[in-house]
N, C-alpha and C. Protein backbone atom coordinates (compact mmCIF):
# COMPACT_ATOMS: atom_id res chain seq x y z
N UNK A 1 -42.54 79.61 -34.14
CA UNK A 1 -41.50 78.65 -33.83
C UNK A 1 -42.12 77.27 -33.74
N UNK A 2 -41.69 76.14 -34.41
CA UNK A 2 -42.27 74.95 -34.23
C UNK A 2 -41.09 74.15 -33.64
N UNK A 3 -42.18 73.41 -32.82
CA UNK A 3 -41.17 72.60 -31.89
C UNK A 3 -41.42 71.01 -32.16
N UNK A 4 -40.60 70.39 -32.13
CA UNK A 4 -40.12 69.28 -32.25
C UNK A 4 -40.21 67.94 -31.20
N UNK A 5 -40.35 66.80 -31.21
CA UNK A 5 -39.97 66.03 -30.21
C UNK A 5 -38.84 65.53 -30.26
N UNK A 6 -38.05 65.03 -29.64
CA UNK A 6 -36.64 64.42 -29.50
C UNK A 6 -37.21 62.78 -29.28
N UNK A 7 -36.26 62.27 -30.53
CA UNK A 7 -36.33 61.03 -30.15
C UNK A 7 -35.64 60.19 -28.90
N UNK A 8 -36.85 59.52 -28.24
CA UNK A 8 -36.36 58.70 -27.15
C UNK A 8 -34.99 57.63 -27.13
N UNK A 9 -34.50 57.62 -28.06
CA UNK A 9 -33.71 56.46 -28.54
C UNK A 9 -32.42 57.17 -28.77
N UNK A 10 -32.46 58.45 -27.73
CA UNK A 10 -31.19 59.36 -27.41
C UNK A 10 -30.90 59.09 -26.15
N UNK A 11 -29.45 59.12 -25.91
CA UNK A 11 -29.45 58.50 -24.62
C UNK A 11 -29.61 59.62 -23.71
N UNK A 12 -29.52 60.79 -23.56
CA UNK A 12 -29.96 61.87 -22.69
C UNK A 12 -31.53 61.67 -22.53
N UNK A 13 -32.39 61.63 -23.51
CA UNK A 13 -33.67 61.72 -24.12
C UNK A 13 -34.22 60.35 -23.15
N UNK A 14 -33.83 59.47 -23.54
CA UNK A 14 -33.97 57.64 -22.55
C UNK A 14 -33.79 58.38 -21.26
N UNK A 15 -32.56 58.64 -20.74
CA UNK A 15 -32.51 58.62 -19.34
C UNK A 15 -33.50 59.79 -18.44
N UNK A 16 -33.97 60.61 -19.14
CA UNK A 16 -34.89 61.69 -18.58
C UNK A 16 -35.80 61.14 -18.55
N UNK A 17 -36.43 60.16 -19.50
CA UNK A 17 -37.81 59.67 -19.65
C UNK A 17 -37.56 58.70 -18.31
N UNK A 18 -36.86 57.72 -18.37
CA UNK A 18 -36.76 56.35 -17.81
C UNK A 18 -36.01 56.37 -16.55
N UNK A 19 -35.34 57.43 -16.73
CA UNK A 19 -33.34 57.32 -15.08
C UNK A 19 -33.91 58.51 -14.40
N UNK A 20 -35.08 58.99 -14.01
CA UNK A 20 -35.05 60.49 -13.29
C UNK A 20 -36.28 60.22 -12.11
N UNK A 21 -35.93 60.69 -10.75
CA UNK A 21 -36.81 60.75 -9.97
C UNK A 21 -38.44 60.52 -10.02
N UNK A 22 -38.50 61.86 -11.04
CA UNK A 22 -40.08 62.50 -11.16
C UNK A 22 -40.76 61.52 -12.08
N UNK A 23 -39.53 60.50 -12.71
CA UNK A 23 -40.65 59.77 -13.87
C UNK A 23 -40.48 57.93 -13.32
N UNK A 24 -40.32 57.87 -12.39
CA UNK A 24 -40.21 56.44 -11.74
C UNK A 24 -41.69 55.99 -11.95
N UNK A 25 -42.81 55.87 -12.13
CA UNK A 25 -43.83 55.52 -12.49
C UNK A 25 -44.09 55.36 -13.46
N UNK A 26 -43.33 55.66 -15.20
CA UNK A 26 -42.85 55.69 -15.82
C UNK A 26 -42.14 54.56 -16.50
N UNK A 27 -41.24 54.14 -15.33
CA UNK A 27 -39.84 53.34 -15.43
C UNK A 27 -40.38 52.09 -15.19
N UNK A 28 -41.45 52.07 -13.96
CA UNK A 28 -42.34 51.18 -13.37
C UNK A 28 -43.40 49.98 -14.76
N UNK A 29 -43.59 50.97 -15.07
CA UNK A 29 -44.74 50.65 -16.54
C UNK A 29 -44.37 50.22 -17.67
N UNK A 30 -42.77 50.36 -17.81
CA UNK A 30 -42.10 50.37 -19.08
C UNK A 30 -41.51 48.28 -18.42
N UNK A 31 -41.02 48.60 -17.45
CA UNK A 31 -40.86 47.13 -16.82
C UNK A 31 -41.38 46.02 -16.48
N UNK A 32 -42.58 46.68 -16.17
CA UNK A 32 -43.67 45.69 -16.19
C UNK A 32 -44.93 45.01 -17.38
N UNK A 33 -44.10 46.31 -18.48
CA UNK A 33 -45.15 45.82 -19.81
C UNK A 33 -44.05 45.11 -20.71
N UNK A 34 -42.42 45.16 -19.93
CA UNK A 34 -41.77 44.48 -21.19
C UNK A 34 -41.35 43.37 -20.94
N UNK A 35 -40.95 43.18 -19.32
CA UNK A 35 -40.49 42.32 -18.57
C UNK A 35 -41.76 41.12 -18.40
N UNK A 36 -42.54 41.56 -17.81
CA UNK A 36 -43.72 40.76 -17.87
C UNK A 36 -43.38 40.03 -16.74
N UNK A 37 -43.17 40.37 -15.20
CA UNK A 37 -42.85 39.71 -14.55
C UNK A 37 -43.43 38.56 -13.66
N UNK A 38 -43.48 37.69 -13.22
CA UNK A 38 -44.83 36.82 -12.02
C UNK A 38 -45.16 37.67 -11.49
N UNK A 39 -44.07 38.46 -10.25
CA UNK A 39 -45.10 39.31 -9.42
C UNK A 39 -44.29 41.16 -9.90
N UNK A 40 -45.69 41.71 -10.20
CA UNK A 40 -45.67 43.06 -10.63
C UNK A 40 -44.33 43.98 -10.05
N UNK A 41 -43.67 44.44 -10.59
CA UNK A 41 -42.53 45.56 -10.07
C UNK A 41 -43.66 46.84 -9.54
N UNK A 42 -43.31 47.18 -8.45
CA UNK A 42 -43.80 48.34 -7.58
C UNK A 42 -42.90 49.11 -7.37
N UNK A 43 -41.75 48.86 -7.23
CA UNK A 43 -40.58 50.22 -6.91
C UNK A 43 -39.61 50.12 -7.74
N UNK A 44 -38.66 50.76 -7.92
CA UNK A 44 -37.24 50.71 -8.32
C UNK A 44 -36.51 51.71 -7.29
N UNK A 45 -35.13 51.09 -7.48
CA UNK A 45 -34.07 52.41 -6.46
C UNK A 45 -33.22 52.91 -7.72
N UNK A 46 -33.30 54.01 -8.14
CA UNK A 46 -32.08 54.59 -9.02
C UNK A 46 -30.77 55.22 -8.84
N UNK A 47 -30.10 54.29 -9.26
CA UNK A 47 -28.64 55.04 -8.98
C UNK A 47 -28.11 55.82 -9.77
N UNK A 48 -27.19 56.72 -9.77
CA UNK A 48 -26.43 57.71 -10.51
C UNK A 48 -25.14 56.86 -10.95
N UNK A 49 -25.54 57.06 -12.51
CA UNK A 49 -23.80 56.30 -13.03
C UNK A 49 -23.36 57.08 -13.62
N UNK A 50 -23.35 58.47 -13.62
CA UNK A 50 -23.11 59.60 -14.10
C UNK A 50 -21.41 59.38 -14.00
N UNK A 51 -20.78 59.46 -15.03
CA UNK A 51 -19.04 59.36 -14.67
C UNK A 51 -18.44 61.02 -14.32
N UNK A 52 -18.31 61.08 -13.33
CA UNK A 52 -17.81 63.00 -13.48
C UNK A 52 -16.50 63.12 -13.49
N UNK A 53 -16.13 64.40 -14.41
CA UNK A 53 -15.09 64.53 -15.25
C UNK A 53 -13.64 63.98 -14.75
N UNK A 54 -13.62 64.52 -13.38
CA UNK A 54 -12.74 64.85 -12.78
C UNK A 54 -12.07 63.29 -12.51
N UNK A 55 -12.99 62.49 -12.88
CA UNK A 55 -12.65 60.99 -12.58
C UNK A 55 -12.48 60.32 -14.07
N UNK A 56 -12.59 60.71 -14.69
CA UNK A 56 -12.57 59.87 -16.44
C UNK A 56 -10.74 60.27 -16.52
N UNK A 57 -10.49 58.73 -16.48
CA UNK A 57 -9.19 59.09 -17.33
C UNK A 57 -9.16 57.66 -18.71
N UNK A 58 -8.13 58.75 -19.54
CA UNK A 58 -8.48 57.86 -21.12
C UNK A 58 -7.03 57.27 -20.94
């Protein structure tokens, strides 16, 4: 069986890499190498913008 990588430039694929607890160090590195800020980003707080079903109306 050969396995594959999923491109990051999926938005499930983005938010696991970048929107998830375990990879905030991650999220940290990606901000601070693109942003380029005066003073270094050390934390982020992540919120859930997850829309759940029961609330989507079209």
């Amino acid at each position: 069986m050969t396995r594959t990588l999923l491109s990051p430039k999926v938005d499930f694929v983005f938010k696991k890499i970048f929107g998830s607890e375990e990879n905030k160090s991650v999220l940290i590195s990606f901000l601070n190498a693109t942003l380029k800020p005066k003073k270094e980003i050390v934390s982020v707080d992540l919120k859930n913008t997850d829309i759940e079903k029961e609330y989507f109306n079209l």
